[in-house]
Structure formats: structure tokens, C-alpha cells
PDB file of N, CA and C in Angstrom:
ATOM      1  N   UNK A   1     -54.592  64.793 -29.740  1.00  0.00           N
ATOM      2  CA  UNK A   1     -53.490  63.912 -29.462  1.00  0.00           C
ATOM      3  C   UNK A   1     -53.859  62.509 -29.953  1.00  0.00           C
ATOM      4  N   UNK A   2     -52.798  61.569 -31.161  1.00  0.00           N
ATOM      5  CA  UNK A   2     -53.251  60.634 -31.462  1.00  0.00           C
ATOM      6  C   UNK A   2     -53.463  59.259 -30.080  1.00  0.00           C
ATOM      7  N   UNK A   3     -54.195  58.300 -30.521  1.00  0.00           N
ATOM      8  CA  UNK A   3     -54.461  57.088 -29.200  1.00  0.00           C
ATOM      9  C   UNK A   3     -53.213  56.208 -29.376  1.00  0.00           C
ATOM     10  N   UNK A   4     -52.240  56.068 -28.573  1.00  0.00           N
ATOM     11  CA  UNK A   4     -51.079  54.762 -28.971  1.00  0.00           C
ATOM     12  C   UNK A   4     -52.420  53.445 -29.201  1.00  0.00           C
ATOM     13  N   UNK A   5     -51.264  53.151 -30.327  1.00  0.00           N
ATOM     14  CA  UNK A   5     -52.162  51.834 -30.589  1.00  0.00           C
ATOM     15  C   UNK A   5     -51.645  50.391 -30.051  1.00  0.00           C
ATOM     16  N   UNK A   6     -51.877  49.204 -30.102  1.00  0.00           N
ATOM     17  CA  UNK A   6     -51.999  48.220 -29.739  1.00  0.00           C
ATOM     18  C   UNK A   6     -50.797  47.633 -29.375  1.00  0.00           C
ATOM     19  N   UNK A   7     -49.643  47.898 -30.621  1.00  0.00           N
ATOM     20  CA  UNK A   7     -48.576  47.501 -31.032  1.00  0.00           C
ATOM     21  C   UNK A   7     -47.606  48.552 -30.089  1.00  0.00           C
ATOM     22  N   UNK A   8     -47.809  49.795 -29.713  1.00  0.00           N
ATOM     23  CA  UNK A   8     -47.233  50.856 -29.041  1.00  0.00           C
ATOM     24  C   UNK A   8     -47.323  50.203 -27.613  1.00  0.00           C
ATOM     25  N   UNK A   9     -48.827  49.833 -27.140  1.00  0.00           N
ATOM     26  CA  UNK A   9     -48.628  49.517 -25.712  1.00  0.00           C
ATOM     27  C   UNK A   9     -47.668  48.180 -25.697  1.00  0.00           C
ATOM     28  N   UNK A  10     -47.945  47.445 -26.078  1.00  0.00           N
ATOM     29  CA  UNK A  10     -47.232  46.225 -26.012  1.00  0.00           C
ATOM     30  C   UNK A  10     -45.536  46.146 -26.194  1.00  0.00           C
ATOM     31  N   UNK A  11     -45.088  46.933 -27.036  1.00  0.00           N
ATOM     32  CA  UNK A  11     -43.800  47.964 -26.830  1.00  0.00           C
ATOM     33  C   UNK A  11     -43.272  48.163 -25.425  1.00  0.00           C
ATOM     34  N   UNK A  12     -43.955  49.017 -25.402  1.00  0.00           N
ATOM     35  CA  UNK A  12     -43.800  49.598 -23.534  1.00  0.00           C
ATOM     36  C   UNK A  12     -44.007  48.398 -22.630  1.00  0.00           C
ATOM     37  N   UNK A  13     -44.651  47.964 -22.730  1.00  0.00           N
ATOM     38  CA  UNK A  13     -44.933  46.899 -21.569  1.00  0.00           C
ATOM     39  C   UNK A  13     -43.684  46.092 -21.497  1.00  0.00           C
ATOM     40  N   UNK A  14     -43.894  46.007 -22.527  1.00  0.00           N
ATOM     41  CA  UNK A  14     -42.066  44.948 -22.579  1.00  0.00           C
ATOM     42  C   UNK A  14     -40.974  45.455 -22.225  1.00  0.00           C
ATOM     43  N   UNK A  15     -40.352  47.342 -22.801  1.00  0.00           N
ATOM     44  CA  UNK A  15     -39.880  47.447 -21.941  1.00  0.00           C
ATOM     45  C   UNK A  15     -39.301  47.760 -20.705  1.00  0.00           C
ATOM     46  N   UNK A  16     -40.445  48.196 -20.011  1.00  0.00           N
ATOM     47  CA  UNK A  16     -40.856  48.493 -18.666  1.00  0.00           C
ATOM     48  C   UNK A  16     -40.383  46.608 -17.967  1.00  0.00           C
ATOM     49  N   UNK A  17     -41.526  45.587 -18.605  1.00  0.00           N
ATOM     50  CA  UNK A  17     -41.004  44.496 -17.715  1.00  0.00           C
ATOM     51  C   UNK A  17     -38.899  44.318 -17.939  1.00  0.00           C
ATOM     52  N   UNK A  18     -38.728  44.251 -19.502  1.00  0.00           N
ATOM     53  CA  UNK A  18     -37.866  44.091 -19.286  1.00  0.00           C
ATOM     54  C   UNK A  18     -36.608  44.802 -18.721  1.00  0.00           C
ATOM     55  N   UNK A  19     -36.683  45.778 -17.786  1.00  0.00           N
ATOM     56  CA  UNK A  19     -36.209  46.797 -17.415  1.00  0.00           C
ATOM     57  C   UNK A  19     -36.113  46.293 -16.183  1.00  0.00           C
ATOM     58  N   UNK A  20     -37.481  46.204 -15.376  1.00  0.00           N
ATOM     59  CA  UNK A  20     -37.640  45.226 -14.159  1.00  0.00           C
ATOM     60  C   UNK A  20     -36.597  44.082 -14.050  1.00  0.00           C
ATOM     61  N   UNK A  21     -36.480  43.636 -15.135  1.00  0.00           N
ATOM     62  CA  UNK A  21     -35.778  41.914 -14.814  1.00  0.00           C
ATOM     63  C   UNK A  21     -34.475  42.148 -14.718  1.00  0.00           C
ATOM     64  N   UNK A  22     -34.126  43.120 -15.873  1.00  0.00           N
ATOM     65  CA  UNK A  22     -32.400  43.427 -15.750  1.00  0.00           C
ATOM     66  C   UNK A  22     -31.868  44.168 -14.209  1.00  0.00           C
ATOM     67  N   UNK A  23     -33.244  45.013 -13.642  1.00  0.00           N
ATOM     68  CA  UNK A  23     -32.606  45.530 -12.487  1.00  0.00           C
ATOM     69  C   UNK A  23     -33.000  44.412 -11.221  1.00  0.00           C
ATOM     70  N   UNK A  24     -33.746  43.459 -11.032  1.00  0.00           N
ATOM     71  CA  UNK A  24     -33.914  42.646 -10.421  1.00  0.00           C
ATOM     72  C   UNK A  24     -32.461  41.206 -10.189  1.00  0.00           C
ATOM     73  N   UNK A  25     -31.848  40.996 -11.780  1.00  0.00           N
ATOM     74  CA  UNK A  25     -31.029  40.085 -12.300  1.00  0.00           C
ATOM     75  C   UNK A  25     -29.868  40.768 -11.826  1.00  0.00           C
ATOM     76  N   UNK A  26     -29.467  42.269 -12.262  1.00  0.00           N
ATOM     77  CA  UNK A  26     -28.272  42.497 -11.195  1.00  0.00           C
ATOM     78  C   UNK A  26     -28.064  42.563  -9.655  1.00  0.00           C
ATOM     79  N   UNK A  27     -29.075  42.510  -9.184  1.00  0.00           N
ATOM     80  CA  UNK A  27     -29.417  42.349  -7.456  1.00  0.00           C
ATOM     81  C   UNK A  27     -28.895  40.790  -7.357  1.00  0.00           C
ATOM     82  N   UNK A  28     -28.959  39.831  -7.857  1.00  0.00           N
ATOM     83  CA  UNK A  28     -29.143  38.376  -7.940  1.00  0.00           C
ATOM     84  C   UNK A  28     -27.753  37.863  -8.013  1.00  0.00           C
ATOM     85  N   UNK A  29     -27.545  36.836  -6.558  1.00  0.00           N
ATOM     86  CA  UNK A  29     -26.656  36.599  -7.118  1.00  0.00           C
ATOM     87  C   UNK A  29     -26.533  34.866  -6.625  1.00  0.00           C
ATOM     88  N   UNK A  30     -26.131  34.247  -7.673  1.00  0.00           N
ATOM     89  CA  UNK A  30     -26.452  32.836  -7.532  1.00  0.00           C
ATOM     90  C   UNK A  30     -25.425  31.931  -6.896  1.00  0.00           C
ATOM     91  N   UNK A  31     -25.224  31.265  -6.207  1.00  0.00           N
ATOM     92  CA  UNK A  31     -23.337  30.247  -6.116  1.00  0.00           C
ATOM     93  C   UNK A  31     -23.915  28.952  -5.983  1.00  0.00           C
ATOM     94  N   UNK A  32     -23.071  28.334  -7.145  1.00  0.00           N
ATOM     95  CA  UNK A  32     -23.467  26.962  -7.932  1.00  0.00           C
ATOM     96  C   UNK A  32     -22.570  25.990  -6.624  1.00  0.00           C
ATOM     97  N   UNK A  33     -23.158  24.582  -5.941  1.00  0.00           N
ATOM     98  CA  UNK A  33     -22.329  24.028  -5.440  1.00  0.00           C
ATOM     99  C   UNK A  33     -20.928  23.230  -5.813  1.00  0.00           C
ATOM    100  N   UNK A  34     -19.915  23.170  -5.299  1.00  0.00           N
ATOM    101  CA  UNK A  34     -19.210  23.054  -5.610  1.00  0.00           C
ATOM    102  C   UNK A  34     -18.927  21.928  -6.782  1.00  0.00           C
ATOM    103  N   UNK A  35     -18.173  21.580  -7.705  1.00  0.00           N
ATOM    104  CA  UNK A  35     -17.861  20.387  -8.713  1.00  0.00           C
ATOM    105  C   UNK A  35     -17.530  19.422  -7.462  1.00  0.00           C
ATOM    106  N   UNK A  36     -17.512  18.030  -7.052  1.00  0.00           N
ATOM    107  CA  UNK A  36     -17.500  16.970  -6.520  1.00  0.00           C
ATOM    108  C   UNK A  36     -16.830  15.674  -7.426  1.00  0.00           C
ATOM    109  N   UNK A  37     -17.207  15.815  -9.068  1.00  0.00           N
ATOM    110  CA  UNK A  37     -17.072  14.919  -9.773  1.00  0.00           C
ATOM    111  C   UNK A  37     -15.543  15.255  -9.934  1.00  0.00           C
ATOM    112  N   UNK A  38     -14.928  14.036 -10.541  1.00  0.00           N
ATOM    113  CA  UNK A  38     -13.750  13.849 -10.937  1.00  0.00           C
ATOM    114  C   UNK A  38     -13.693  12.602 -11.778  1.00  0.00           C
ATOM    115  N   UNK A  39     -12.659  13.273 -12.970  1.00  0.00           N
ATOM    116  CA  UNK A  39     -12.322  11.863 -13.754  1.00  0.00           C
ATOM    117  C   UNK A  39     -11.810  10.601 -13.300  1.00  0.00           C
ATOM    118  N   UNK A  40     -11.775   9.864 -13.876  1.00  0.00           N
ATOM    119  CA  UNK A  40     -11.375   8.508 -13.201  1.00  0.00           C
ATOM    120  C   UNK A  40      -9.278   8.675 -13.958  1.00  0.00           C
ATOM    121  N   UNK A  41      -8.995   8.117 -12.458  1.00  0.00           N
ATOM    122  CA  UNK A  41      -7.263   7.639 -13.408  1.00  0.00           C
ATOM    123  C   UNK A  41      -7.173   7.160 -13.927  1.00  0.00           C
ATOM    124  N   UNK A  42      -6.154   7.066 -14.334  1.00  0.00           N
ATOM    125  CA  UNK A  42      -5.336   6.907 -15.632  1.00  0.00           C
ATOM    126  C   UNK A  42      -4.415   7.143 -16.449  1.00  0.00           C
ATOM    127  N   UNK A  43      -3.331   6.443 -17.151  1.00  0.00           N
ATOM    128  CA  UNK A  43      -2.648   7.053 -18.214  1.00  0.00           C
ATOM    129  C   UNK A  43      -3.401   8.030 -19.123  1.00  0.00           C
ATOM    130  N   UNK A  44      -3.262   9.379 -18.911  1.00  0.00           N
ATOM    131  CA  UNK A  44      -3.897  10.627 -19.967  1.00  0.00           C
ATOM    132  C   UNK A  44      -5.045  11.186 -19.398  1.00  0.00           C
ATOM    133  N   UNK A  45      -5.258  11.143 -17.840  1.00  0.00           N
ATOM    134  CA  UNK A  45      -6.276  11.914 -17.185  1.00  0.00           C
ATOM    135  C   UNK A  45      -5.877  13.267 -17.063  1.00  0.00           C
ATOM    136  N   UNK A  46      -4.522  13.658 -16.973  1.00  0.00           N
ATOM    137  CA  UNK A  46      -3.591  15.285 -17.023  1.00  0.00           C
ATOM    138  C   UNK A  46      -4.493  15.575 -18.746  1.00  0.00           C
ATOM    139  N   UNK A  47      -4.144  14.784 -19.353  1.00  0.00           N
ATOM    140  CA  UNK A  47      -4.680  15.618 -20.635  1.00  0.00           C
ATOM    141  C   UNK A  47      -6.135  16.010 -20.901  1.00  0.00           C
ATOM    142  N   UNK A  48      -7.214  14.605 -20.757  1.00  0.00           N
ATOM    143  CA  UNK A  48      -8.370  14.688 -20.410  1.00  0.00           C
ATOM    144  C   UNK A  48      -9.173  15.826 -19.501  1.00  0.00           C
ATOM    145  N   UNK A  49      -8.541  16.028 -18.474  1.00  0.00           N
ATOM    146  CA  UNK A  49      -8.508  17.191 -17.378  1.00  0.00           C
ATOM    147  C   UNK A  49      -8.485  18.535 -17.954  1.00  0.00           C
ATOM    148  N   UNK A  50      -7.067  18.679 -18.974  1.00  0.00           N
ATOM    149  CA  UNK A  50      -6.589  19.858 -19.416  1.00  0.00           C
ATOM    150  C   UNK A  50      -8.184  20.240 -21.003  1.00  0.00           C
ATOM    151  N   UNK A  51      -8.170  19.267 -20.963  1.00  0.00           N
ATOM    152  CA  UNK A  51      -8.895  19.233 -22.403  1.00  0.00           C
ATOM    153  C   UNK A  51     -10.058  19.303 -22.403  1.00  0.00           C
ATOM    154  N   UNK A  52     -11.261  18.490 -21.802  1.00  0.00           N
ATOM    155  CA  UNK A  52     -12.341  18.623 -21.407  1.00  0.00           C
ATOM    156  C   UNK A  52     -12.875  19.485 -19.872  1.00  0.00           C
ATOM    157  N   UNK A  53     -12.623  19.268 -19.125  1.00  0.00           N
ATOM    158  CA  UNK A  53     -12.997  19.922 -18.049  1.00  0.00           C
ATOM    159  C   UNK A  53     -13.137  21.718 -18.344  1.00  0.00           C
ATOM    160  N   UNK A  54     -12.699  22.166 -18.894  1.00  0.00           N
ATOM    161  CA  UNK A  54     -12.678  23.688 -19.390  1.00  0.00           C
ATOM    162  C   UNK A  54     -13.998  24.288 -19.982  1.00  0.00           C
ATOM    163  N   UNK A  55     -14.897  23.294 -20.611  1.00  0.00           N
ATOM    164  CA  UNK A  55     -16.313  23.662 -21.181  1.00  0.00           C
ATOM    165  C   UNK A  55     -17.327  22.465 -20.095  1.00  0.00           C
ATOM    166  N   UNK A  56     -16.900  21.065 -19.929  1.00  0.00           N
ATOM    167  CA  UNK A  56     -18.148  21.020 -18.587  1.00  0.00           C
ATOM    168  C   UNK A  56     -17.297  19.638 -18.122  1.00  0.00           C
ATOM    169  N   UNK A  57     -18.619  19.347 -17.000  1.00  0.00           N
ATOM    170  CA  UNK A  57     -18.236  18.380 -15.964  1.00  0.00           C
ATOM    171  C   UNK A  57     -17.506  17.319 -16.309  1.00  0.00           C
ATOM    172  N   UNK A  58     -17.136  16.777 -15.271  1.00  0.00           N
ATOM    173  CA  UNK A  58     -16.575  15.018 -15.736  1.00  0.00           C
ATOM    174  C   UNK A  58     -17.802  14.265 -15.338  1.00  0.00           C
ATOM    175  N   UNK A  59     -18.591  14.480 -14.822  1.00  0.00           N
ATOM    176  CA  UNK A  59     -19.908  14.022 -14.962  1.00  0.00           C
ATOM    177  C   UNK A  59     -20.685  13.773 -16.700  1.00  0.00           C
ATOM    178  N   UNK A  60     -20.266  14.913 -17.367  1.00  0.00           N
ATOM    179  CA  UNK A  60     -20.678  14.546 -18.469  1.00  0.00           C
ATOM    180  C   UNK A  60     -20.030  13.591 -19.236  1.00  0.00           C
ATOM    181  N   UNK A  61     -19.064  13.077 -19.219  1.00  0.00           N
ATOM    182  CA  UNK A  61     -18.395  12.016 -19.383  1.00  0.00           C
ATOM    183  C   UNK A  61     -18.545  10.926 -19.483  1.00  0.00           C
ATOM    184  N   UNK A  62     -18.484  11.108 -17.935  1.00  0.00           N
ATOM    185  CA  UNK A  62     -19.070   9.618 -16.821  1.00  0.00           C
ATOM    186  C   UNK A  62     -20.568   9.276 -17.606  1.00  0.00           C
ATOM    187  N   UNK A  63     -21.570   9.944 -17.832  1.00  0.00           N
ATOM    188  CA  UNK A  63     -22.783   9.592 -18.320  1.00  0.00           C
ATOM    189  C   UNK A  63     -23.296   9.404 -19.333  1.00  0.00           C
ATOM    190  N   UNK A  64     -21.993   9.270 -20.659  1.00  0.00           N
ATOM    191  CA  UNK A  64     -22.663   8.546 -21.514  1.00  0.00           C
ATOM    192  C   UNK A  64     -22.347   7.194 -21.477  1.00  0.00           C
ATOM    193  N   UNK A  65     -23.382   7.057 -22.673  1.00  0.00           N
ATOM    194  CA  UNK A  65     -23.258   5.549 -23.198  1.00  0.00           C
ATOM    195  C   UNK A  65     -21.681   4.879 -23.006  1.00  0.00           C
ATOM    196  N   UNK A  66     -21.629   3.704 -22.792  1.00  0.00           N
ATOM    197  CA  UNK A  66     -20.385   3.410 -23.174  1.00  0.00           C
ATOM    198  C   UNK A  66     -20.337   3.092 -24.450  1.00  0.00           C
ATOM    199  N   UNK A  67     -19.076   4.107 -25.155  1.00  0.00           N
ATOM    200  CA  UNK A  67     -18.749   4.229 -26.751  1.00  0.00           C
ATOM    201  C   UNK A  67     -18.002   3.088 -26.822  1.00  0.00           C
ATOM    202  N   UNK A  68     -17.849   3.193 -28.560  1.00  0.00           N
ATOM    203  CA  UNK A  68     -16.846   2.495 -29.162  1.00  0.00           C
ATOM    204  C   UNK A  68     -15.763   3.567 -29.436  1.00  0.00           C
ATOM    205  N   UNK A  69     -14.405   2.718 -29.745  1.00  0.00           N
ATOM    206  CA  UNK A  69     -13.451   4.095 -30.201  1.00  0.00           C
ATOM    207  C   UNK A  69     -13.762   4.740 -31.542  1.00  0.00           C
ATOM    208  N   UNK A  70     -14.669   4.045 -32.480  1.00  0.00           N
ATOM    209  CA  UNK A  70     -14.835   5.100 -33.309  1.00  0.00           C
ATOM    210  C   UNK A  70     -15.784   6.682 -32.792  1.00  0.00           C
ATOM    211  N   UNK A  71     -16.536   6.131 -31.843  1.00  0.00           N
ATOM    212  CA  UNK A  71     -17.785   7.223 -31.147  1.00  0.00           C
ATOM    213  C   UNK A  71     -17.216   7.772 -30.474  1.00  0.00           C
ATOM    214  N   UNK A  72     -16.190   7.457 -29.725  1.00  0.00           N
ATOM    215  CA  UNK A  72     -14.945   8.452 -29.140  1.00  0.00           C
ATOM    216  C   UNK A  72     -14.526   9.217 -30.005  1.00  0.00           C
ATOM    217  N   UNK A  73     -13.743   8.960 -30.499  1.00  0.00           N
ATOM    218  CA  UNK A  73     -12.987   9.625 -31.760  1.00  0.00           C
ATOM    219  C   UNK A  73     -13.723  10.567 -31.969  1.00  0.00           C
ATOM    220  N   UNK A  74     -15.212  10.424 -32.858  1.00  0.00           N
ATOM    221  CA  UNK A  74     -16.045  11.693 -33.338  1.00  0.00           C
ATOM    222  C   UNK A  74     -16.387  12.157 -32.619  1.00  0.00           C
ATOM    223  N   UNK A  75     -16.413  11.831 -31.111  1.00  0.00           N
ATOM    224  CA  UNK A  75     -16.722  12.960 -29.748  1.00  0.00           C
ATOM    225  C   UNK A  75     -15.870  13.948 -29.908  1.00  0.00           C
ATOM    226  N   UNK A  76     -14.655  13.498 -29.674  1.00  0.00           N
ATOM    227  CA  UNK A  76     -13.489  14.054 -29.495  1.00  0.00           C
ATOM    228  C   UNK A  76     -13.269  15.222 -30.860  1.00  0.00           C
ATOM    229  N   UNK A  77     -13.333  14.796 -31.693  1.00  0.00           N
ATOM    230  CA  UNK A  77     -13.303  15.800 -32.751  1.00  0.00           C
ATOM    231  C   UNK A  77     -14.526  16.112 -33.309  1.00  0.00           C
ATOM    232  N   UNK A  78     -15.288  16.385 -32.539  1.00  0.00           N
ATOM    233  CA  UNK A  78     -16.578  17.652 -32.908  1.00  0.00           C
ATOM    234  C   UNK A  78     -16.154  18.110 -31.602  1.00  0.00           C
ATOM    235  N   UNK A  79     -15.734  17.958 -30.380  1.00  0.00           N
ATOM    236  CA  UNK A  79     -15.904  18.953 -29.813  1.00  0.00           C
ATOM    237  C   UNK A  79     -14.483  20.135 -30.024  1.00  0.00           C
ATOM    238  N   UNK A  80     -13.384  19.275 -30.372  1.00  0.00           N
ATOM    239  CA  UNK A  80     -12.241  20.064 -31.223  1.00  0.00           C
ATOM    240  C   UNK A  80     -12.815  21.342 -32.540  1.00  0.00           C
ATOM    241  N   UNK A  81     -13.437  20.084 -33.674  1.00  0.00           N
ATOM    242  CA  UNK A  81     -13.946  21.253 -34.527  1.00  0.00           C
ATOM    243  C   UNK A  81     -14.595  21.801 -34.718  1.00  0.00           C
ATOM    244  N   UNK A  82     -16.128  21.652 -33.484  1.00  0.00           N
ATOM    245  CA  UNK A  82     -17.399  22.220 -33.813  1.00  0.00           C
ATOM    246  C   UNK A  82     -17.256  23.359 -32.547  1.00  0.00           C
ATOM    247  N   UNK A  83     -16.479  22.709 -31.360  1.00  0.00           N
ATOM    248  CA  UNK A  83     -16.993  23.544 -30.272  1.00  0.00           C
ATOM    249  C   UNK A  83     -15.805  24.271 -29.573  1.00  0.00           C
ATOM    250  N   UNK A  84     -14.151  23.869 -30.655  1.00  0.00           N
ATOM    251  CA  UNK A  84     -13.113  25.045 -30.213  1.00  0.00           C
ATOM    252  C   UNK A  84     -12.332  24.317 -29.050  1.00  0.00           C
ATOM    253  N   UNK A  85     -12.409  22.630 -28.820  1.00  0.00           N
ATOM    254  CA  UNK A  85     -11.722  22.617 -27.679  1.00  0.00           C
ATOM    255  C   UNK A  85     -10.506  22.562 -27.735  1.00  0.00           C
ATOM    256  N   UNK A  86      -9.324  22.988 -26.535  1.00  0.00           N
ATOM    257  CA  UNK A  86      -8.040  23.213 -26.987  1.00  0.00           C
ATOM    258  C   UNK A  86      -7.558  21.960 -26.918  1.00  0.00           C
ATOM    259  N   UNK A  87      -7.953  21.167 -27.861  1.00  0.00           N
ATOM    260  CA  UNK A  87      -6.967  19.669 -28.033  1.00  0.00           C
ATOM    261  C   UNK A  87      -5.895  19.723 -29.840  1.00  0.00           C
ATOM    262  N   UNK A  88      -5.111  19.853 -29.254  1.00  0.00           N
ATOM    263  CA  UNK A  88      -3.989  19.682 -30.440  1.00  0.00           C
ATOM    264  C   UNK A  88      -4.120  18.788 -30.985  1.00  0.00           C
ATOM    265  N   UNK A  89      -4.063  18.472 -32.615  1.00  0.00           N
ATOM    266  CA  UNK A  89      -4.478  17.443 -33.326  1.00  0.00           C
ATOM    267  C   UNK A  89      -3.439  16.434 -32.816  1.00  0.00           C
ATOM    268  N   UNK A  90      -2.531  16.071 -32.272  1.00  0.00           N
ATOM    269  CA  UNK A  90      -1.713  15.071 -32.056  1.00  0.00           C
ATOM    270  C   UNK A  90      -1.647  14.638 -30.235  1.00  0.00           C
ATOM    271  N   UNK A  91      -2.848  15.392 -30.147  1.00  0.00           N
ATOM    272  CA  UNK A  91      -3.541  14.987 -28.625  1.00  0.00           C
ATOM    273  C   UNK A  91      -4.688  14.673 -29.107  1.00  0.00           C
ATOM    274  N   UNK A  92      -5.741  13.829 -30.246  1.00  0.00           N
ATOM    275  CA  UNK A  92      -6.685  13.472 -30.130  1.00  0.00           C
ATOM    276  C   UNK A  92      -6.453  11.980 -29.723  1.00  0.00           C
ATOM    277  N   UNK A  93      -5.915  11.270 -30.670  1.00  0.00           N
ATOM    278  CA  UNK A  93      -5.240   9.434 -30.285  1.00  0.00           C
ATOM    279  C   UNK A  93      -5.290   9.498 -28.794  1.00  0.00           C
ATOM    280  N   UNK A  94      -4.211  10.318 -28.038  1.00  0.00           N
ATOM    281  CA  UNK A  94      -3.959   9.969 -26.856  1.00  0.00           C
ATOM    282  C   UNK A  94      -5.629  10.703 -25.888  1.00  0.00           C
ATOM    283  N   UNK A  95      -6.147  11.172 -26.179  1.00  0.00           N
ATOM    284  CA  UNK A  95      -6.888  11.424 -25.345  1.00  0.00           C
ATOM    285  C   UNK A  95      -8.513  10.484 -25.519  1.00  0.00           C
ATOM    286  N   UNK A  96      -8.358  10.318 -27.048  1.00  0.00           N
ATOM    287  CA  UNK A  96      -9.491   8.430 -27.352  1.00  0.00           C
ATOM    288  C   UNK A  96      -8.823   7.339 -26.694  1.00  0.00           C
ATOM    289  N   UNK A  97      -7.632   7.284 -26.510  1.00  0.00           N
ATOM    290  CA  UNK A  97      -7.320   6.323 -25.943  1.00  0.00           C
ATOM    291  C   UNK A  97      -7.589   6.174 -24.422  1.00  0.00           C
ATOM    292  N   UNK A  98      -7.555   7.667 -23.430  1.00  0.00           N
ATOM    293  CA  UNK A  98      -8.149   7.314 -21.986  1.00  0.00           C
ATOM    294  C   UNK A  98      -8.944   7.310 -21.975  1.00  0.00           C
ATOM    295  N   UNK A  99      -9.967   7.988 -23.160  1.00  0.00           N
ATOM    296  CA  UNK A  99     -11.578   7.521 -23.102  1.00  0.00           C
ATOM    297  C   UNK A  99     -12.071   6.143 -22.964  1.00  0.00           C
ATOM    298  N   UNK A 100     -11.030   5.022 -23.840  1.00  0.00           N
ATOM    299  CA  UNK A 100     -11.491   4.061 -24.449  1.00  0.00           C
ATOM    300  C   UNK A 100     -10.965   3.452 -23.136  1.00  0.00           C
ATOM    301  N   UNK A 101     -10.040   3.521 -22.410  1.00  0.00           N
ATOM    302  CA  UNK A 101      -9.677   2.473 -21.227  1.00  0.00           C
ATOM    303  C   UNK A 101     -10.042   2.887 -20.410  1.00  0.00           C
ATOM    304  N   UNK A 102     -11.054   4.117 -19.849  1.00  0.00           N
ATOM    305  CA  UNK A 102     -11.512   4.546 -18.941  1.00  0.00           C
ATOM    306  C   UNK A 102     -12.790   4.074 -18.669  1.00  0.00           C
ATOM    307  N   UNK A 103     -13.704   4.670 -20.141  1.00  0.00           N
ATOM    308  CA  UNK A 103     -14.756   5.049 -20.293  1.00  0.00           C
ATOM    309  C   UNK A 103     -15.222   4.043 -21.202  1.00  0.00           C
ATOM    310  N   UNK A 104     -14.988   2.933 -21.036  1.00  0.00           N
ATOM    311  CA  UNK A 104     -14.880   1.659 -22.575  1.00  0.00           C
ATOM    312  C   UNK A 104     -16.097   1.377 -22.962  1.00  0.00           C
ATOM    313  N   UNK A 105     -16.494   0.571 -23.796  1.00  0.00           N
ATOM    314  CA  UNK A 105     -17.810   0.518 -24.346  1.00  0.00           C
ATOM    315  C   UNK A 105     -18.259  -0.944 -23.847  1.00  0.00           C
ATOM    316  N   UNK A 106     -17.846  -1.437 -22.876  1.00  0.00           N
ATOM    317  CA  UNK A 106     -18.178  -2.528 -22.277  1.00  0.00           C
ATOM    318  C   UNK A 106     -18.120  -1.924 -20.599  1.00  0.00           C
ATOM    319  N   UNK A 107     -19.234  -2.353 -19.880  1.00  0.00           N
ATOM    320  CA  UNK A 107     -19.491  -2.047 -18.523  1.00  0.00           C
ATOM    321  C   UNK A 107     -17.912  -2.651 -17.902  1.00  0.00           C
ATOM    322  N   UNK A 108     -17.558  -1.066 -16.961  1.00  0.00           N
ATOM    323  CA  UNK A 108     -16.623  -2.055 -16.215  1.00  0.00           C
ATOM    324  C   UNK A 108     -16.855  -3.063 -14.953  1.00  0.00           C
ATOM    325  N   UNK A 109     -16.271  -3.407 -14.856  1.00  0.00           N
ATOM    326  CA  UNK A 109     -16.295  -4.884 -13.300  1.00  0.00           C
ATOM    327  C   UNK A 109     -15.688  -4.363 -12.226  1.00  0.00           C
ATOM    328  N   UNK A 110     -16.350  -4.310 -11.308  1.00  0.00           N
ATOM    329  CA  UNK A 110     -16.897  -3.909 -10.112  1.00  0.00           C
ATOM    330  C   UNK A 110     -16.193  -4.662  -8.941  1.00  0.00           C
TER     331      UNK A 110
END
């Protein structure tokens, strides 16, 4: 009977562990706390809402830099053309625009 060789055990091992993890991972079950964040109002927060919130937080939002409207703008359309978001090309203007009076590139006053 030939000896499995090196490359054979290491095969198996993997997927024996990975066998383990998938039946361990369906036992598992995780619950994320609730979203808390919310956009700030505004004229075009219904759209903002409709538009971003669908792939992630308004936290992510809230935490960048404060842009300029051109850095808006190319936010806004990479995440349209790179990442599929459902913003209609004649909802980008209006939705740089609540970025830009929301989210402005000057700290707001307090």
C-alpha cells in the first residue's frame, strides 16, 4: 500500500478542519445591535436615505472628511458606477447637494 504523502495529508487536514468550521458556523448565530445612527435633515434626506443607507451606515457619512462638492460628486458617482448604487443620473445634483449642506467641507457651528 503506497504512504500518502505530504501534500495528501495536508489535503485532508484542511478538509476535515474545514468541515468543522462550516458545521460549527451553521450552529452560530450572531445579532448585530441595532443601527442608532441617522442622517442629519434636510432638503434631500428622503433621497439620501433611499440612496445610501441600502449598502451602509449613516455613520459612514457622518465620518468623513468634510468634502468639497467636487469630492462629493466623485463619491457619489463611484458609488453609482463602481458599486451599483440605485441613484438615477438626475438624482446625483440633488443628492451632492444634501451632502454639501449637510455634510459641508467647512466644520459646522455648534
Amino acid at each position: 500500500m503506497p504512504v500518502p504523502n505530504r501534500i495528501q495529508h495536508l489535503t485532508l487536514i484542511a478538509a476535515l478542519v474545514g468541515s468543522a468550521l462550516l458545521a460549527c458556523a451553521a450552529d452560530t448565530k450572531f445579532t448585530l445591535p441595532p443601527e442608532t445612527a441617522k442622517l442629519r435633515p434636510g432638503p434631500g434626506v428622503e433621497l439620501a436615505t433611499a440612496s445610501c443607507l441600502l449598502c451602509h451606515s449613516a455613520d459612514y457619512i457622518s465620518t468623513q472628511p468634510r468634502l468639497k462638492r467636487g469630492q462629493w460628486q466623485a463619491s457619489v458617482l463611484k458609488m453609482r458606477q463602481t458599486y451599483g448604487a440605485p441613484i438615477a443620473a438626475d438624482k446625483v445634483d440633488p443628492l451632492v447637494d444634501y451632502l454639501m449642506k449637510t455634510y459641508r467641507d467647512e466644520a459646522p457651528t455648534r
